[in-house]
Structures are given as C-alpha cells and as structure tokens.
N, C-alpha and C. Protein backbone atom coordinates (compact mmCIF):
# COMPACT_ATOMS: atom_id res chain seq x y z
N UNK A 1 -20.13 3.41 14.31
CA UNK A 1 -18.72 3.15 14.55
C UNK A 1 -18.23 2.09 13.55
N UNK A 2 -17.32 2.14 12.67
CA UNK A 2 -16.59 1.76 11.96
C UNK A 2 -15.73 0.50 12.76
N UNK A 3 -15.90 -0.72 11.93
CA UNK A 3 -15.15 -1.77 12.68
C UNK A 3 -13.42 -1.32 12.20
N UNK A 4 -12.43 -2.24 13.22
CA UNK A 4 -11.33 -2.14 12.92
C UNK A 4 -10.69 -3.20 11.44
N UNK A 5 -10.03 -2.65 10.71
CA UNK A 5 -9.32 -3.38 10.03
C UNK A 5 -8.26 -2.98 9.40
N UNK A 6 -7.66 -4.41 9.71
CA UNK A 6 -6.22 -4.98 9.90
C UNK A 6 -5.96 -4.71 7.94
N UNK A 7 -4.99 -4.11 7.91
CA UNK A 7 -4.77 -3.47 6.28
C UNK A 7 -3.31 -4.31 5.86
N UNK A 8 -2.55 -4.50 5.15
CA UNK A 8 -1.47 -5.21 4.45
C UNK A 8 -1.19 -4.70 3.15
N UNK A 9 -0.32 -4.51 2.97
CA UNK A 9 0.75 -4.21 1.52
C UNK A 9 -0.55 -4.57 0.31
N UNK A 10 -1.43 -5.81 0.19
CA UNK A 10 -1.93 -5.90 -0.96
C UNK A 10 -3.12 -5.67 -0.57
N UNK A 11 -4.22 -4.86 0.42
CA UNK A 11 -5.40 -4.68 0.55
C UNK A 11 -5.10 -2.77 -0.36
N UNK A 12 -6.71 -2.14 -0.27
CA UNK A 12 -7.12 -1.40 -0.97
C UNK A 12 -7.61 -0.86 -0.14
N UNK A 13 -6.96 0.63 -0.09
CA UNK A 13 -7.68 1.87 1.02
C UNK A 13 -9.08 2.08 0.59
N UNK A 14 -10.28 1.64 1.63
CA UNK A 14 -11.74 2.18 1.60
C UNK A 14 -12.42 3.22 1.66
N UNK A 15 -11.42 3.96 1.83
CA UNK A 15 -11.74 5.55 2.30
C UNK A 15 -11.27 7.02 1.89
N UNK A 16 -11.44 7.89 1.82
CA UNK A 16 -11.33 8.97 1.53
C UNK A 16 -11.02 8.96 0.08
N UNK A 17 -9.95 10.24 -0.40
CA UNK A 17 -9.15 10.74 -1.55
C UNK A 17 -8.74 9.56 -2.41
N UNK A 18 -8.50 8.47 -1.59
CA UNK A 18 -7.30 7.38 -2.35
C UNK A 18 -8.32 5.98 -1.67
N UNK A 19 -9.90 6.50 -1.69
CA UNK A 19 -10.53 5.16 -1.53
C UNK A 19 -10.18 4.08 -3.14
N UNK A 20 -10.56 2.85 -3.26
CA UNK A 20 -10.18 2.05 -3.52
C UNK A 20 -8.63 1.88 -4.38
N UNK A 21 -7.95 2.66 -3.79
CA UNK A 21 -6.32 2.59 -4.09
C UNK A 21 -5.42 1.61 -3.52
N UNK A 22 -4.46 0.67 -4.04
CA UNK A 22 -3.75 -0.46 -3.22
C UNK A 22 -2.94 0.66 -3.18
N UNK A 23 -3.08 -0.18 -1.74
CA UNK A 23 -1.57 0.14 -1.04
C UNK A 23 -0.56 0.30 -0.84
N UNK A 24 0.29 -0.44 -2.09
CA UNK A 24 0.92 -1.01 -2.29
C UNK A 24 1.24 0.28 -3.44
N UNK A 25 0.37 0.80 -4.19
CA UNK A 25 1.15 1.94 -4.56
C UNK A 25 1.23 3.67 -4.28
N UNK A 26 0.05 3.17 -2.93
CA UNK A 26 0.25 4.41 -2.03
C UNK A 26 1.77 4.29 -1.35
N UNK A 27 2.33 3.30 -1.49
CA UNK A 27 3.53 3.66 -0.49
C UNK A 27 4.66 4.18 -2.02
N UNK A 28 4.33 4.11 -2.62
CA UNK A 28 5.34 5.11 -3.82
C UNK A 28 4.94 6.03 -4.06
N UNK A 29 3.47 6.13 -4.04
CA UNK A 29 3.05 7.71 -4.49
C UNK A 29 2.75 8.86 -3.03
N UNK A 30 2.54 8.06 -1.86
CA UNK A 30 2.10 8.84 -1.20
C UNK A 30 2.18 8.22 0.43
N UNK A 31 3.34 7.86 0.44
CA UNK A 31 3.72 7.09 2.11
C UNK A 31 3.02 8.15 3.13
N UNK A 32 3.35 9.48 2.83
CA UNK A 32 2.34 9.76 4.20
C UNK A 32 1.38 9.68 4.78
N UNK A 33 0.56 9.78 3.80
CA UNK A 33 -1.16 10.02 3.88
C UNK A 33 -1.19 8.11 4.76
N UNK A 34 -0.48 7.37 4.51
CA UNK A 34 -1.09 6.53 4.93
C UNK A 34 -0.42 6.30 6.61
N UNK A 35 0.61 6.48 6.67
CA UNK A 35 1.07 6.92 8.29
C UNK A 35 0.18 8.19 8.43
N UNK A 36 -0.29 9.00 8.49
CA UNK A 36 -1.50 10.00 8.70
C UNK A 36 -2.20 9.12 9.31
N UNK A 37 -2.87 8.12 8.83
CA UNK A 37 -3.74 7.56 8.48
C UNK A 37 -3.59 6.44 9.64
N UNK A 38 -2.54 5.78 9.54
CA UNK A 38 -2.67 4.63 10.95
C UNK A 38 -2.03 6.03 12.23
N UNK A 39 -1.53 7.36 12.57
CA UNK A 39 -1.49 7.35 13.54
C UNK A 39 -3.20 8.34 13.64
N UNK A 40 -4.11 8.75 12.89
CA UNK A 40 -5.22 9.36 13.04
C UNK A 40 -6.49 9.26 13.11
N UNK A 41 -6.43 7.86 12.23
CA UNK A 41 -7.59 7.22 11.64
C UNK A 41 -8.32 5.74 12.55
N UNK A 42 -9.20 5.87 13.59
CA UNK A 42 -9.10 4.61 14.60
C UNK A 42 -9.00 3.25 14.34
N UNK A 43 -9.80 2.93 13.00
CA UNK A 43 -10.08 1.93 12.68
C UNK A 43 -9.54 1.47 11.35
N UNK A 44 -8.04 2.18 11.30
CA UNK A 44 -6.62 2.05 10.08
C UNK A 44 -6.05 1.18 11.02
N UNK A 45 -6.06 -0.34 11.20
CA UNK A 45 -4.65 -0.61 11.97
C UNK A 45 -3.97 -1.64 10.92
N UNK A 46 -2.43 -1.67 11.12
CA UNK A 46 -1.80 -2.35 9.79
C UNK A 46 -0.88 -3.12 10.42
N UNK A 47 -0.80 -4.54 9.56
CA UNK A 47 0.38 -6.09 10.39
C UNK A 47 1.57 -4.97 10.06
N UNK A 48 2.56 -5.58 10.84
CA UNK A 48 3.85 -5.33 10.84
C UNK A 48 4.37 -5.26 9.95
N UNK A 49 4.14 -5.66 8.68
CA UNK A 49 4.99 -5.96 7.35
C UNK A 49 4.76 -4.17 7.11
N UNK A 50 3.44 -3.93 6.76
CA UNK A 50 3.08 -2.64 6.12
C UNK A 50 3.40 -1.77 6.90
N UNK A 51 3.40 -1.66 8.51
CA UNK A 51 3.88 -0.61 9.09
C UNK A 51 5.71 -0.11 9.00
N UNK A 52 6.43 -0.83 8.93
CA UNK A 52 7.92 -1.58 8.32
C UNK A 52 8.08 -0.84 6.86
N UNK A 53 7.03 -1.32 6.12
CA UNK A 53 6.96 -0.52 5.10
C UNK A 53 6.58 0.70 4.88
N UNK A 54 5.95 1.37 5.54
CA UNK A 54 5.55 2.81 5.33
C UNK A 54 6.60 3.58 5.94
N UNK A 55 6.93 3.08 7.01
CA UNK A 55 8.45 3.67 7.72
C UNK A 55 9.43 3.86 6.91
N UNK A 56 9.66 2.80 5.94
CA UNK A 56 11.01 2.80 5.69
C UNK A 56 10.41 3.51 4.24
N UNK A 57 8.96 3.83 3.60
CA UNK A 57 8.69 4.33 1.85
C UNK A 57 9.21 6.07 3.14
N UNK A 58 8.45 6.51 4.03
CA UNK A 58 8.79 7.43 4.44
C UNK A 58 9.59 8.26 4.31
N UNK A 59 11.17 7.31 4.76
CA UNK A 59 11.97 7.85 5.32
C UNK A 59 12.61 8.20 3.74
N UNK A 60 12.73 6.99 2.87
CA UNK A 60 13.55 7.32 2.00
C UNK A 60 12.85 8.18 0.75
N UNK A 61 11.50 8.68 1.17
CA UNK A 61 10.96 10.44 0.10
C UNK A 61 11.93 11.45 0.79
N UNK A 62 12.13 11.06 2.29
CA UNK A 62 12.97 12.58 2.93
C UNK A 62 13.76 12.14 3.03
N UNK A 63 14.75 11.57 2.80
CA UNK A 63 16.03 11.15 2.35
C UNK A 63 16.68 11.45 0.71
N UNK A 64 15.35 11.92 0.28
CA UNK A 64 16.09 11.91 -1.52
C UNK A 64 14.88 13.15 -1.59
N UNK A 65 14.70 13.99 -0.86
CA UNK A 65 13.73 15.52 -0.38
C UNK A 65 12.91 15.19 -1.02
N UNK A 66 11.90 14.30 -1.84
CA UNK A 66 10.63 14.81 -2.27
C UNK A 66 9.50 14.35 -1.33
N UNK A 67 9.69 14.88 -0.45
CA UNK A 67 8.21 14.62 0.66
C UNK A 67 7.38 15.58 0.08
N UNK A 68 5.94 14.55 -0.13
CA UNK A 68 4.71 15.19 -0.66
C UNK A 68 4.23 15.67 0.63
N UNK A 69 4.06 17.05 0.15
CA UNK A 69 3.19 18.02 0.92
C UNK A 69 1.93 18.21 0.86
C-alpha cells in the first residue's frame, strides 16, 4: 500500500505516463489527467491551492474547447 501524499503546484507527479512531470505544467498541458487522478488515484491527495487550480486549468480548456481527450 502506497502511503498518502499531499501534492502542490511545485511537486512532481511519481507515477505513471507523466511520472516525474511538475505539476505545474501538467495543469497547461493536461489538467485532466490530474483531476483523474485526485478523484481515482487513493494516495493523489492535493492542498487547496492545487485543487483551485486544476478546477479552474479545467474549466477554462472547455471553455476555449480544447479538452484533451
């Protein structure tokens, strides 16, 4: 079992496709995968700043249509 950790705007995804990728430019290249990711992944949990932020990199790919598929 994988411990939990707490992720932020300047940490670096450990895992999968976009392991050692900041975060910080997953939310320009690829806001979903990382909401995927905190609602799928048990031991993805993220402070408030980054969750704030993925919401709002989200909304505005489907707001200007290029949501990566």
């Amino acid at each position: 079992m994988k411990r939990i950790f707490l992720y932020d705007i300047e940490s670096s995804i450990d895992f999968g496709k976009y392991r050692n990728r900041l975060i910080k430019k997953m939310l320009e290249e690829n806001p979903e995968y990382l909401l995927w990711a905190y609602n799928n992944i048990s031991y993805f949990d993220c402070t408030e700043r980054l969750k704030r932020a993925i919401t709002e990199a989200v909304l505005m790919r489907e707001n200007r249509g290029d949501k990566k598929d």
